[in-house]
Protein backbone atom coordinates (compact mmCIF):
# COMPACT_ATOMS: atom_id res chain seq x y z
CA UNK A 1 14.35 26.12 8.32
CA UNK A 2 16.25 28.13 5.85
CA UNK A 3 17.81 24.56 3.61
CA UNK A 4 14.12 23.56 3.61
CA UNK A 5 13.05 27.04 1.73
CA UNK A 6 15.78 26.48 -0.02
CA UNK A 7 15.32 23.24 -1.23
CA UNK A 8 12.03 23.92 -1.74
CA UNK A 9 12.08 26.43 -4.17
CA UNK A 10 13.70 24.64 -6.61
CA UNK A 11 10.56 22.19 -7.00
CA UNK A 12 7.66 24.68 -6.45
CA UNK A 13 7.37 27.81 -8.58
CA UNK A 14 6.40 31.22 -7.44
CA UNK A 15 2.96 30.41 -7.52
CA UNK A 16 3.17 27.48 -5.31
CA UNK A 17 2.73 24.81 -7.57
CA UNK A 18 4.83 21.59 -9.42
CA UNK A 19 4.58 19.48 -12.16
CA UNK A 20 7.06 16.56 -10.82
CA UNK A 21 7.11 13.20 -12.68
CA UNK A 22 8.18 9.95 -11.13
CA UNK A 23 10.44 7.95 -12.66
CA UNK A 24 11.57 5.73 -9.84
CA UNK A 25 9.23 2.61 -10.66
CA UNK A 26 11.69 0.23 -11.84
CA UNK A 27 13.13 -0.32 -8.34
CA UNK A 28 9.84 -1.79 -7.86
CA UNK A 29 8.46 -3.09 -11.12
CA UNK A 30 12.42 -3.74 -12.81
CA UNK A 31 13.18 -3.22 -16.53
CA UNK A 32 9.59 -0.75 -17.68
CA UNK A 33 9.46 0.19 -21.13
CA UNK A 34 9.81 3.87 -20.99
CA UNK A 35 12.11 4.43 -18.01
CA UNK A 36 15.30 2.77 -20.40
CA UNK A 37 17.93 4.91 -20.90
CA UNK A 38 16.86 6.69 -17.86
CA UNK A 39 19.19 9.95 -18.28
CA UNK A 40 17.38 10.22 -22.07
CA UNK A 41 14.02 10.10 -19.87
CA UNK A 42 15.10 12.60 -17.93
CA UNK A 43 16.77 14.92 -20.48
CA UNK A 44 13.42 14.78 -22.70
CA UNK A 45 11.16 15.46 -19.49
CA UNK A 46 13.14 18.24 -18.48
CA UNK A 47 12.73 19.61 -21.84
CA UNK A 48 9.55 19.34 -21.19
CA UNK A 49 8.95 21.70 -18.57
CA UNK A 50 8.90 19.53 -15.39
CA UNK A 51 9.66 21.11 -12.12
CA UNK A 52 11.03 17.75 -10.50
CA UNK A 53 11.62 14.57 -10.91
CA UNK A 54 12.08 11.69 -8.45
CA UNK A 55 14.55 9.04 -9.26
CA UNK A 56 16.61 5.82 -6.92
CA UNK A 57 19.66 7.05 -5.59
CA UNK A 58 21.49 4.49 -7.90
CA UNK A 59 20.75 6.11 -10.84
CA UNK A 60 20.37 9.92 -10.14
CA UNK A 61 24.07 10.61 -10.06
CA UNK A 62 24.00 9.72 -14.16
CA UNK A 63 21.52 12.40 -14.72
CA UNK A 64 23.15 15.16 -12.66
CA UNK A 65 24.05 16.87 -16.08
CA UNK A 66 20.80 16.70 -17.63
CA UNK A 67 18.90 18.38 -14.00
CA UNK A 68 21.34 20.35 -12.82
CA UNK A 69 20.04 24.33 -13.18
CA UNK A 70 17.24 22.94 -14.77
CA UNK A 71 14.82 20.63 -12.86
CA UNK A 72 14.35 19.74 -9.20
CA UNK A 73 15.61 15.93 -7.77
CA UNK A 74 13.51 14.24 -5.31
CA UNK A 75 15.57 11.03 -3.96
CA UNK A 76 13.97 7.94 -3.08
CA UNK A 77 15.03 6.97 0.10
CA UNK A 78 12.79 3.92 1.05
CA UNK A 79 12.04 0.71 -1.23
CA UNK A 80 13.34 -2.54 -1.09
CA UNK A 81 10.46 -4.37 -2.19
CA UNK A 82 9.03 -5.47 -5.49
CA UNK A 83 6.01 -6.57 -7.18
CA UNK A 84 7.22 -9.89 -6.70
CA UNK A 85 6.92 -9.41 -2.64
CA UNK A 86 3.30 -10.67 -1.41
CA UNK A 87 4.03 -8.18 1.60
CA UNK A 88 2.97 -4.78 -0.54
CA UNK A 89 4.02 -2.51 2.33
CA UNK A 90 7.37 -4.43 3.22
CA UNK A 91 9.71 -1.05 2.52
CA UNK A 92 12.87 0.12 4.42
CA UNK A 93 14.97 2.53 3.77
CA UNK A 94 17.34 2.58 0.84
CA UNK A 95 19.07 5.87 0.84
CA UNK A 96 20.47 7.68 3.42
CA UNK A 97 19.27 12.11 3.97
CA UNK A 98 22.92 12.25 3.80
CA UNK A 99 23.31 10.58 0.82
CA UNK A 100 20.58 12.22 -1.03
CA UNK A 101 22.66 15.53 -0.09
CA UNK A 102 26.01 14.47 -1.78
CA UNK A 103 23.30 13.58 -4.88
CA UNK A 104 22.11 17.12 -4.93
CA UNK A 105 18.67 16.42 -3.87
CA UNK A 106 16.55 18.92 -3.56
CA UNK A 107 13.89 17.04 -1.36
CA UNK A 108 13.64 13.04 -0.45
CA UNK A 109 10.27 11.10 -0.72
CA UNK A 110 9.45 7.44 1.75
CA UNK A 111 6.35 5.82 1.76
CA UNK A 112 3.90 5.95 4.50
CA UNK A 113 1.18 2.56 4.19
CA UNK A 114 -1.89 2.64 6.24
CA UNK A 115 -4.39 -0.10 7.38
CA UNK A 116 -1.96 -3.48 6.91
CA UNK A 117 0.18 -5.12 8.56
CA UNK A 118 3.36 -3.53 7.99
CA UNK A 119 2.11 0.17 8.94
CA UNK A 120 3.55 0.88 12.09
CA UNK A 121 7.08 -0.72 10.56
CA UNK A 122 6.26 1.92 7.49
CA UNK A 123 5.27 5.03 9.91
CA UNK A 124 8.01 4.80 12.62
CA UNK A 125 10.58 5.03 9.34
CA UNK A 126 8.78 7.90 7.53
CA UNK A 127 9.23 9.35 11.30
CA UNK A 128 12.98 8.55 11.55
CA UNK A 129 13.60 10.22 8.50
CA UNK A 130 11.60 13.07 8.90
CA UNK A 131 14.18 13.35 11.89
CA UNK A 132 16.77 13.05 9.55
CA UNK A 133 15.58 15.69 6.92
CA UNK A 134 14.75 18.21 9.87
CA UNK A 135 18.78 17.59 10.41
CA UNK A 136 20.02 18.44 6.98
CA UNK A 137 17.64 21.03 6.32
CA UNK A 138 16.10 18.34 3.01
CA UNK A 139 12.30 18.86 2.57
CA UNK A 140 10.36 15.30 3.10
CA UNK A 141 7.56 14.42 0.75
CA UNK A 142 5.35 11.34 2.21
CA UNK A 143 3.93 9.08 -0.60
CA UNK A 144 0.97 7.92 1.52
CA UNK A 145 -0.89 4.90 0.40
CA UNK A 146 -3.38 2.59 1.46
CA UNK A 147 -1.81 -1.04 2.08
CA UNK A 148 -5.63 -2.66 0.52
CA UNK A 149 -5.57 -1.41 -3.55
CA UNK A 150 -9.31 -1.61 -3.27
CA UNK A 151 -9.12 1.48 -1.37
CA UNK A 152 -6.28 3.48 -3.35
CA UNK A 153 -9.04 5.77 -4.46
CA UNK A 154 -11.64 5.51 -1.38
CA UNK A 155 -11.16 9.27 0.02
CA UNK A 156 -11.71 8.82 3.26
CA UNK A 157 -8.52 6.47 3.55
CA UNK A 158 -6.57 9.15 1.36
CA UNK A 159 -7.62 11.90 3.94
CA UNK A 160 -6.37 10.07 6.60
CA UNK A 161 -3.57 8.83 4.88
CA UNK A 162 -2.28 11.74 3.77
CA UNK A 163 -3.00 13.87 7.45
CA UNK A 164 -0.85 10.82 9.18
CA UNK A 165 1.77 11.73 6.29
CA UNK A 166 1.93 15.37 7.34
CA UNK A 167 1.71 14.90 11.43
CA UNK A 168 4.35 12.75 11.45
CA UNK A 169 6.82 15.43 10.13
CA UNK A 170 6.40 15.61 6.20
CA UNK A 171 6.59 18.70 4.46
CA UNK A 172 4.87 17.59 1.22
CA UNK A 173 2.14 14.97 0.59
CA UNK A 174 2.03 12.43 -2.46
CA UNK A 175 -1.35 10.53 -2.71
CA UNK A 176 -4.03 9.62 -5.15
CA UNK A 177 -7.52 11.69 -5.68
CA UNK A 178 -10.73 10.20 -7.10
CA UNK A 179 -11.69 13.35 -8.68
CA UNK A 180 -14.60 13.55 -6.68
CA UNK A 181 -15.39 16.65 -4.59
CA UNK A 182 -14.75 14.42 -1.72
CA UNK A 183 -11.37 15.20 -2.48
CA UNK A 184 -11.22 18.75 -1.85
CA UNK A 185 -11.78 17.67 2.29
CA UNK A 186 -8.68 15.22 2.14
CA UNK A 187 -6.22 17.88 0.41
CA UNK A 188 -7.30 20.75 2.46
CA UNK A 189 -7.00 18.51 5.74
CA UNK A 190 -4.03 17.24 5.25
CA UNK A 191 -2.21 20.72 6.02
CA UNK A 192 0.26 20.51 3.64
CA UNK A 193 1.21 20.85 -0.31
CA UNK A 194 -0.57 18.30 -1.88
CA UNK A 195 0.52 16.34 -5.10
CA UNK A 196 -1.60 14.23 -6.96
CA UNK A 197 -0.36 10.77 -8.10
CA UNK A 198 -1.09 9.48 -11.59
CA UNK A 199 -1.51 6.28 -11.17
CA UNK A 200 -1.83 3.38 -14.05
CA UNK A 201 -1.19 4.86 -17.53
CA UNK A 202 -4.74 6.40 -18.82
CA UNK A 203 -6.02 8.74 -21.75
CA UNK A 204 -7.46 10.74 -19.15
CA UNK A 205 -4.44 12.25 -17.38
CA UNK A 206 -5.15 16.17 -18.17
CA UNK A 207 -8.56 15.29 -16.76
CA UNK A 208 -7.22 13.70 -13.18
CA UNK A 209 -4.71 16.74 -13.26
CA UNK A 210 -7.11 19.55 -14.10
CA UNK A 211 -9.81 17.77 -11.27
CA UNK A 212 -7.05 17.52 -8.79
CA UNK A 213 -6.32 20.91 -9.25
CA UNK A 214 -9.76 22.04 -8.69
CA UNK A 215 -10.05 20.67 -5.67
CA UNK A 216 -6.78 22.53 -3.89
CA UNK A 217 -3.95 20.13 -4.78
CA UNK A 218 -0.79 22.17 -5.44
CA UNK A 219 0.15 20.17 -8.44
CA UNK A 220 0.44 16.52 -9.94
CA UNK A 221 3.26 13.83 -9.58
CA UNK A 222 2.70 11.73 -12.43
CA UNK A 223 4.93 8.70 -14.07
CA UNK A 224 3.73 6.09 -16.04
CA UNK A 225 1.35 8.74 -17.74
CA UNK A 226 4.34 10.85 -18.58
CA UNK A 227 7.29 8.02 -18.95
CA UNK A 228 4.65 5.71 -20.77
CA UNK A 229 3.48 8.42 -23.20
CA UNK A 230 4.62 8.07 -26.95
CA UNK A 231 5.75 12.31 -26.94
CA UNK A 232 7.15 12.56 -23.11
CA UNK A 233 8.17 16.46 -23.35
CA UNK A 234 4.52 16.86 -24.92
CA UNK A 235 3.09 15.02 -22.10
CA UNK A 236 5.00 17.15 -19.50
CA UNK A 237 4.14 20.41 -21.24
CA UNK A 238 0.08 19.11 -21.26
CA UNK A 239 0.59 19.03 -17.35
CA UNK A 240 2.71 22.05 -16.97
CA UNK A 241 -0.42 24.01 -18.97
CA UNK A 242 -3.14 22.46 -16.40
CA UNK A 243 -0.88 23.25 -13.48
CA UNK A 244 0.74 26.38 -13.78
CA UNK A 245 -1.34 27.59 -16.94
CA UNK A 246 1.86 28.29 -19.43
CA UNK A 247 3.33 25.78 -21.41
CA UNK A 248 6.58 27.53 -20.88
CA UNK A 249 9.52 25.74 -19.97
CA UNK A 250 10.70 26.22 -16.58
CA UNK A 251 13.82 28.64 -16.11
CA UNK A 252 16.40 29.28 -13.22
């Protein structure tokens, strides 16, 4: 589907890959030190290097000047929970495909949960809107996650996870590694690009990138390690080295 090449394009380089750093965790987790202004955030990230970034609808229209020509936008288009919400995987939608399109989004991103109670809720709506995207020619990325935290990083549940993501119409796949070889299994049999998540905020981010990489990931999708990290654009350009091997910043 030609908007899907498109679209895609803009967020993966020539040689397949992306550095893309999330920045959309204060719909969830509220006022995050780091993420405040968010259109400074973004302007210092994309100065960094990063391919994409994935922000809430409400706030991407305030950074159009800092992306446009310069970095990829990945809309969040399901949400509605919060850390204060015992149900982890209670998320509907929040965005409308259409909507993302009148932001200038280059791809969307839902969640998929597996393995709790509100999974077939969470898979019939990554469905519907990879409907949706297939309609508007916008490229879906499936952030596929384990409802039970003690099994973020179990691979097994990640390979599943993430192969649900993909045969239920997603284009790109957003899950955690363990940086085991293990790994290597779940990315490859997922049948899609892969992007590992960061997770919490660690010392040892160039070493989950560089291991995710290994194992056939076709790039990282990192926030709180980026957004959290005292020199942001030096944090991107650490990733951008591991994933593409250049430090150079990205140009259009």
């Amino acid at each position: 589907m030609t908007g899907k090449i498109v679209r895609l394009a803009r967020v993966f380089r020539e040689d397949g890959r992306a550095v893309v750093v999330a920045l959309d965790h204060a719909q969830f987790k509220g006022p995050l030190a780091g993420l405040t202004p968010i259109a400074r955030i973004v302007e210092e990230v994309v100065q960094g290097g990063a391919d994409a970034v994935i922000l809430n609808p409400g706030v991407a229209a305030e950074c159009a000047t800092d992306l446009a020509g310069g970095c990829g936008l990945i809309v969040r288009v399901t949400g509605a929970s919060t850390d204060r919400n015992p149900c982890f995987d209670y998320h509907r939608r929040i965005c409308s495909v259409e909507r993302a399109v009148r932001l200038g989004a280059d791809a969307v991103i839902a969640m998929g949960f597996i393995g709790g109670e509100g999974e077939a809720a969470s898979l019939a709506l990554l469905a519907a809107t990879a409907e949706d995207c297939d309609r508007f020619g916008m490229p879906l990325v499936a952030e596929m996650l384990p409802a039970d935290p003690e099994r973020f990083r179990d691979p097994e549940w990640i390979g599943v996870a993430a192969r649900v993501g993909r045969e239920l119409g997603a284009d790109v796949i957003k899950a955690y590694t363990t940086g085991e070889a293990a790994d290597a299994e779940g990315i490859r049999g997922c049948g899609a690009p892969f992007l590992a998540a960061g997770g919490a905020a660690s010392d040892e981010a160039r070493r989950i990138a560089a291991q995710a990489m290994d194992h056939g990931a076709a790039g990282v999708a990192f926030g709180r390690n980026v957004f959290g990290a005292a020199d942001r654009p030096g944090a991107v350009r650490e990733l951008v080295e591991v994933v593409h091997g250049t430090t150079r910043a990205r140009r259009r």
